[in-house]
N, C-alpha and C. Protein backbone atom coordinates (compact mmCIF):
# COMPACT_ATOMS: atom_id res chain seq x y z
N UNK A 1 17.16 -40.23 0.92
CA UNK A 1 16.74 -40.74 2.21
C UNK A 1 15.23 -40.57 2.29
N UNK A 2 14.48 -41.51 2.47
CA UNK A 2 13.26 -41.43 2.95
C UNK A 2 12.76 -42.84 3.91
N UNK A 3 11.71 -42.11 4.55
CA UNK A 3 10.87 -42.87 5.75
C UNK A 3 9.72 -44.08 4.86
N UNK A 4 10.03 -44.87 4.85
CA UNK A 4 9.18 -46.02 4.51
C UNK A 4 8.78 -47.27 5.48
N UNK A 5 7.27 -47.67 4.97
CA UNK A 5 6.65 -48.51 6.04
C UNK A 5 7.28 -50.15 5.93
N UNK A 6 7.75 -51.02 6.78
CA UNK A 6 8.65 -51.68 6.40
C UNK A 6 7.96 -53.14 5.55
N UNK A 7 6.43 -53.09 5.79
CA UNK A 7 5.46 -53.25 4.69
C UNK A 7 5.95 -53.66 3.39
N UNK A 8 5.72 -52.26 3.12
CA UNK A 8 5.85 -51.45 1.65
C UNK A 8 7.41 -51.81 1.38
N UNK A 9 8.29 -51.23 2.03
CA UNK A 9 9.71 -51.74 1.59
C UNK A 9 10.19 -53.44 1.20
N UNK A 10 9.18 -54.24 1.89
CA UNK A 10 9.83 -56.04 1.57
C UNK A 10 9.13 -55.93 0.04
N UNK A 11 7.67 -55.26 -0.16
CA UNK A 11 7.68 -55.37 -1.41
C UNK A 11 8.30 -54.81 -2.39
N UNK A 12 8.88 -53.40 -2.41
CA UNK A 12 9.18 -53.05 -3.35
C UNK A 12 11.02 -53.90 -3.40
N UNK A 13 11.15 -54.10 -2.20
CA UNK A 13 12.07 -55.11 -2.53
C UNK A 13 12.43 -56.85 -3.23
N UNK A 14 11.05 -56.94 -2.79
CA UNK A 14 10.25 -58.59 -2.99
C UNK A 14 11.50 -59.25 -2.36
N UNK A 15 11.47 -59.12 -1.30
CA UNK A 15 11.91 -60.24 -0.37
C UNK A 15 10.63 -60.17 0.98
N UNK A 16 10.96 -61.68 1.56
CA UNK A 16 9.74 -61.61 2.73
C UNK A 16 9.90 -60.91 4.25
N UNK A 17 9.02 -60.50 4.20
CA UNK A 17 8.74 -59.18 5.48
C UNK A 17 9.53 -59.33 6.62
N UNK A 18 9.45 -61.11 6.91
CA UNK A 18 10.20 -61.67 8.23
C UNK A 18 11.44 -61.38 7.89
N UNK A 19 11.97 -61.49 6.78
CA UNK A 19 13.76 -61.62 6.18
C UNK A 19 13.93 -60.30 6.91
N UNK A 20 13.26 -59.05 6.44
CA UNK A 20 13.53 -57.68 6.82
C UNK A 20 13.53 -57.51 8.20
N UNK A 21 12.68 -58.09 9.11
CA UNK A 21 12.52 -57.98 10.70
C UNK A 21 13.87 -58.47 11.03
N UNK A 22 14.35 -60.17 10.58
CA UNK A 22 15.63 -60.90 11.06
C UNK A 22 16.75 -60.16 10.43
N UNK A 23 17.01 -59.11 9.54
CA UNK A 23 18.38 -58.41 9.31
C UNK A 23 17.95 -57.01 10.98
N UNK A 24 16.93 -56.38 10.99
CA UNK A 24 16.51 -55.45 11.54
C UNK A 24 16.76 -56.17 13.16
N UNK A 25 16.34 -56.98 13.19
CA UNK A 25 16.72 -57.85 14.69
C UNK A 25 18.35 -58.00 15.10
N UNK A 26 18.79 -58.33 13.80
CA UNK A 26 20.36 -58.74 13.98
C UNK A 26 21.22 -57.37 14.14
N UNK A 27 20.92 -56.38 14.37
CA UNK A 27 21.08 -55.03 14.58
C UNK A 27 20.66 -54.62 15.38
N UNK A 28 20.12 -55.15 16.54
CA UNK A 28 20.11 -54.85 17.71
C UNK A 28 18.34 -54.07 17.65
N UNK A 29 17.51 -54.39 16.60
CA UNK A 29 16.17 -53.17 16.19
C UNK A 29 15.25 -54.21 16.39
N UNK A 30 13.92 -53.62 16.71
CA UNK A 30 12.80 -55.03 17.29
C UNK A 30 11.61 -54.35 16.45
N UNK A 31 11.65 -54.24 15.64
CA UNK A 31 10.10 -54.55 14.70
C UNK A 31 9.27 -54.95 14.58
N UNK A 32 8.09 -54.63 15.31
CA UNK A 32 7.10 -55.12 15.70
C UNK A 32 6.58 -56.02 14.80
N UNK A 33 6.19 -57.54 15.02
CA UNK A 33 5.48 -58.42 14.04
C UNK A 33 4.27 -57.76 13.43
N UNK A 34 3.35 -57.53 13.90
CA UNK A 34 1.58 -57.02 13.59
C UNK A 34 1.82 -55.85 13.73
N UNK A 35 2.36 -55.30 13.46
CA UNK A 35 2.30 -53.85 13.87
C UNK A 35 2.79 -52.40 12.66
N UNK A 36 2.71 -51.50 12.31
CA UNK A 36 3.24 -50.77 11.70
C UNK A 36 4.40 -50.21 11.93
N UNK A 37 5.41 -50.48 11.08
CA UNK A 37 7.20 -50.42 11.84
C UNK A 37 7.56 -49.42 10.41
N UNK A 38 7.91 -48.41 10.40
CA UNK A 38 8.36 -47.35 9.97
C UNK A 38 10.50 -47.56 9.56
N UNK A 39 10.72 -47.47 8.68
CA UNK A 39 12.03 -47.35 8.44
C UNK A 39 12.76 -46.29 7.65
N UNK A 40 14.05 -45.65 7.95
CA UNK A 40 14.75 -44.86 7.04
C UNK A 40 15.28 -45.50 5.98
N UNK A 41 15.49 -45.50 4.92
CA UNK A 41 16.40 -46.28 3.85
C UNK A 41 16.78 -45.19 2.81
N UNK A 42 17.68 -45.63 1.89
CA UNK A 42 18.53 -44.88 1.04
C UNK A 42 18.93 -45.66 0.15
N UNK A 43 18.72 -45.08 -0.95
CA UNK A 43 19.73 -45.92 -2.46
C UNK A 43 21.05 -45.81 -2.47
N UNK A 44 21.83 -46.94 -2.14
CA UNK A 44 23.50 -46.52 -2.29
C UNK A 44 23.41 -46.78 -3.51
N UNK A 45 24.44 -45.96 -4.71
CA UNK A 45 24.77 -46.44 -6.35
C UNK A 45 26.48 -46.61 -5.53
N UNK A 46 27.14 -47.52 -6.08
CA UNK A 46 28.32 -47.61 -6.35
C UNK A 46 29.31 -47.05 -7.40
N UNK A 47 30.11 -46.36 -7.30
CA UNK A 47 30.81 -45.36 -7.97
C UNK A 47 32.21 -45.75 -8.30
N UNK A 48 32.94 -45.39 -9.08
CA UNK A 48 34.44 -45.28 -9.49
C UNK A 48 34.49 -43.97 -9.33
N UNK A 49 35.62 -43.67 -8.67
CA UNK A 49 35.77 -42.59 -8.44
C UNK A 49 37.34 -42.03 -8.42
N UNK A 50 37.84 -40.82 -9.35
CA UNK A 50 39.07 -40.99 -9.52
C UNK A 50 39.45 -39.73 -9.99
N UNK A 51 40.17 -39.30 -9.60
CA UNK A 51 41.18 -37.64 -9.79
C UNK A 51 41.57 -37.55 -10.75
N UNK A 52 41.34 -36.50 -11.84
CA UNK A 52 41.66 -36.22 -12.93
C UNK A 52 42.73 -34.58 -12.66
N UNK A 53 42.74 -34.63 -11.79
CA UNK A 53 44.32 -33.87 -11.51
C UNK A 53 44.94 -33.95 -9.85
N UNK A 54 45.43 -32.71 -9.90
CA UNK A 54 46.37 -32.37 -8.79
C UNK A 54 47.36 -32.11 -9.08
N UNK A 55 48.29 -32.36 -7.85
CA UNK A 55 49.55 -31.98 -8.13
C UNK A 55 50.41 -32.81 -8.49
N UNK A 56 51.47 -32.09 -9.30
CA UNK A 56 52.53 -32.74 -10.07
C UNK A 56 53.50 -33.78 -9.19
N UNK A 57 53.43 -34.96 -9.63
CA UNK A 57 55.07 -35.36 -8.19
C UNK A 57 55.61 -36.03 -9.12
N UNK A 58 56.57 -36.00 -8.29
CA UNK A 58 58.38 -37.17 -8.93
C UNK A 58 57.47 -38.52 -8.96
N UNK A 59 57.36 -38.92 -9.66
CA UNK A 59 57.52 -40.33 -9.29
C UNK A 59 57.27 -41.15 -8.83
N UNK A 60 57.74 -42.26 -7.90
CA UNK A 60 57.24 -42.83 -6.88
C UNK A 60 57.51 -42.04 -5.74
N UNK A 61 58.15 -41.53 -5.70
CA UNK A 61 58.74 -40.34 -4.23
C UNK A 61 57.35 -39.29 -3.73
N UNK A 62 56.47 -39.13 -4.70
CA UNK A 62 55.91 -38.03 -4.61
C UNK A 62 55.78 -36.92 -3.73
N UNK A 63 56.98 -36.07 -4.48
CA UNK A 63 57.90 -35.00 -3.92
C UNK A 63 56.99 -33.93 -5.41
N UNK A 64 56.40 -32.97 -4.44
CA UNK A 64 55.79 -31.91 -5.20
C UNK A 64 56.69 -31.30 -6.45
N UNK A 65 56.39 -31.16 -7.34
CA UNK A 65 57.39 -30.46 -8.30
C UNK A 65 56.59 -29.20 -8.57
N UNK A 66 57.69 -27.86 -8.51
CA UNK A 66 57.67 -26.61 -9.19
C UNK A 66 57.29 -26.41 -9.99
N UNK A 67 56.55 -25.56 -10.95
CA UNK A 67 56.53 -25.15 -12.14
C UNK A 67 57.50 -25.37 -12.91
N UNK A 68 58.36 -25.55 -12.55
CA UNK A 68 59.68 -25.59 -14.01
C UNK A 68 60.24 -26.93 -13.63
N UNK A 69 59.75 -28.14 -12.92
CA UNK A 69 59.74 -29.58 -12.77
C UNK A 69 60.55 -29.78 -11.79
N UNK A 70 61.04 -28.95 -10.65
CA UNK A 70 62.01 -29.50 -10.22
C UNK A 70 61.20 -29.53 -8.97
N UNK A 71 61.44 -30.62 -7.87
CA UNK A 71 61.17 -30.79 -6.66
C UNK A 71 61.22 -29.66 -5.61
N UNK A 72 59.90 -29.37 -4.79
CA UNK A 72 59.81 -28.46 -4.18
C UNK A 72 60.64 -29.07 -2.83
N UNK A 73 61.55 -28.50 -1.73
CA UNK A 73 62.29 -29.49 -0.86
C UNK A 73 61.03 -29.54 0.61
N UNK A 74 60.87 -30.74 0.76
CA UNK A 74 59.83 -30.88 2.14
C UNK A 74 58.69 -30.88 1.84
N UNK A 75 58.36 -31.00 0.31
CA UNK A 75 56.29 -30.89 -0.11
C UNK A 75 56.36 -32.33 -0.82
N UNK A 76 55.76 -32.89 -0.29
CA UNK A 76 55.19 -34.27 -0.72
C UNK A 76 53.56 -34.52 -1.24
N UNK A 77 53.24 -35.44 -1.88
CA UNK A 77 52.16 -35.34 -2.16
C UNK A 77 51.66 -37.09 -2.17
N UNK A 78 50.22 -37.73 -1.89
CA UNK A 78 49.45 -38.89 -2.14
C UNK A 78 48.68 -38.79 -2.31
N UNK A 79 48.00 -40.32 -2.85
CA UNK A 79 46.40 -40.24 -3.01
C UNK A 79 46.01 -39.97 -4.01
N UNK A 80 44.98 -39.16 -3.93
CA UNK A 80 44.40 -38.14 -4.77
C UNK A 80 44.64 -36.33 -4.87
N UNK A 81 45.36 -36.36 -4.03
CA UNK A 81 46.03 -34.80 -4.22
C UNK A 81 46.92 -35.28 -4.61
N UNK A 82 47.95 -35.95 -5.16
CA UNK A 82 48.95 -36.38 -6.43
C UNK A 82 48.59 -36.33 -7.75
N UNK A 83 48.73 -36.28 -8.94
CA UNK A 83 47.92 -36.08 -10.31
C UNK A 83 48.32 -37.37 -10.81
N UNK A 84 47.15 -37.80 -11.61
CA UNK A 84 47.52 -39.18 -12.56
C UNK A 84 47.99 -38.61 -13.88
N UNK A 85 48.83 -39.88 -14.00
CA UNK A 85 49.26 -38.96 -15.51
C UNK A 85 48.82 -40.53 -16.33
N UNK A 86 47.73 -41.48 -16.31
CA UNK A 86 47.10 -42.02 -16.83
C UNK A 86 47.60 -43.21 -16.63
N UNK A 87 48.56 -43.50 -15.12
CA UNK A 87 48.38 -44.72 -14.81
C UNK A 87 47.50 -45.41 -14.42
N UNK A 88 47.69 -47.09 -14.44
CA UNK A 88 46.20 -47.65 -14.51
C UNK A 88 46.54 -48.74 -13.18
N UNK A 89 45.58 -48.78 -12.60
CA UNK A 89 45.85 -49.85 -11.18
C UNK A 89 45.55 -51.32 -11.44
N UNK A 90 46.54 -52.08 -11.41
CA UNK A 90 46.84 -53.56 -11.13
C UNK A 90 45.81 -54.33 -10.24
């Protein structure tokens, strides 16, 4: 996160200054034309992101299993607190 002049940001973006005011406008923000207009911005990276454990379940049921494989009664599990056992998503 850092404070940049919104200037400096169309260039290091190389798009034109007005483009940045009309997204900044369409957000309800008024950026001064002639003026020095200050902005927060941030690098999003886009990620895969994916659980390389957890807990054990049945199946499609995902019904917690015991140490010795058998279903714990009333513990369920999803998501990512479920463990992959190296299925792959469709």
């Amino acid at each position: 996160l850092r404070r940049v002049e919104l200037d400096a940001l169309a260039r290091e973006m190389q798009v034109p200054r007005s483009r940045l005011v009309q997204v900044l406008q369409g957000e309800g923000l008024t950026p001064g034309e002639n003026q020095e207009t200050f902005v927060w911005v941030a690098r999003v990276t886009p990620a895969l992101l994916c659980c390389e454990g957890g807990l054990a379940v049945a199946g499609e049921s995902g019904a917690v299993l015991a140490q010795d494989d058998r279903p714990i009664p009333g513990l369920f599990a999803a998501g990512e607190a479920a463990a992959s056992s190296g299925s792959s998503w469709s």
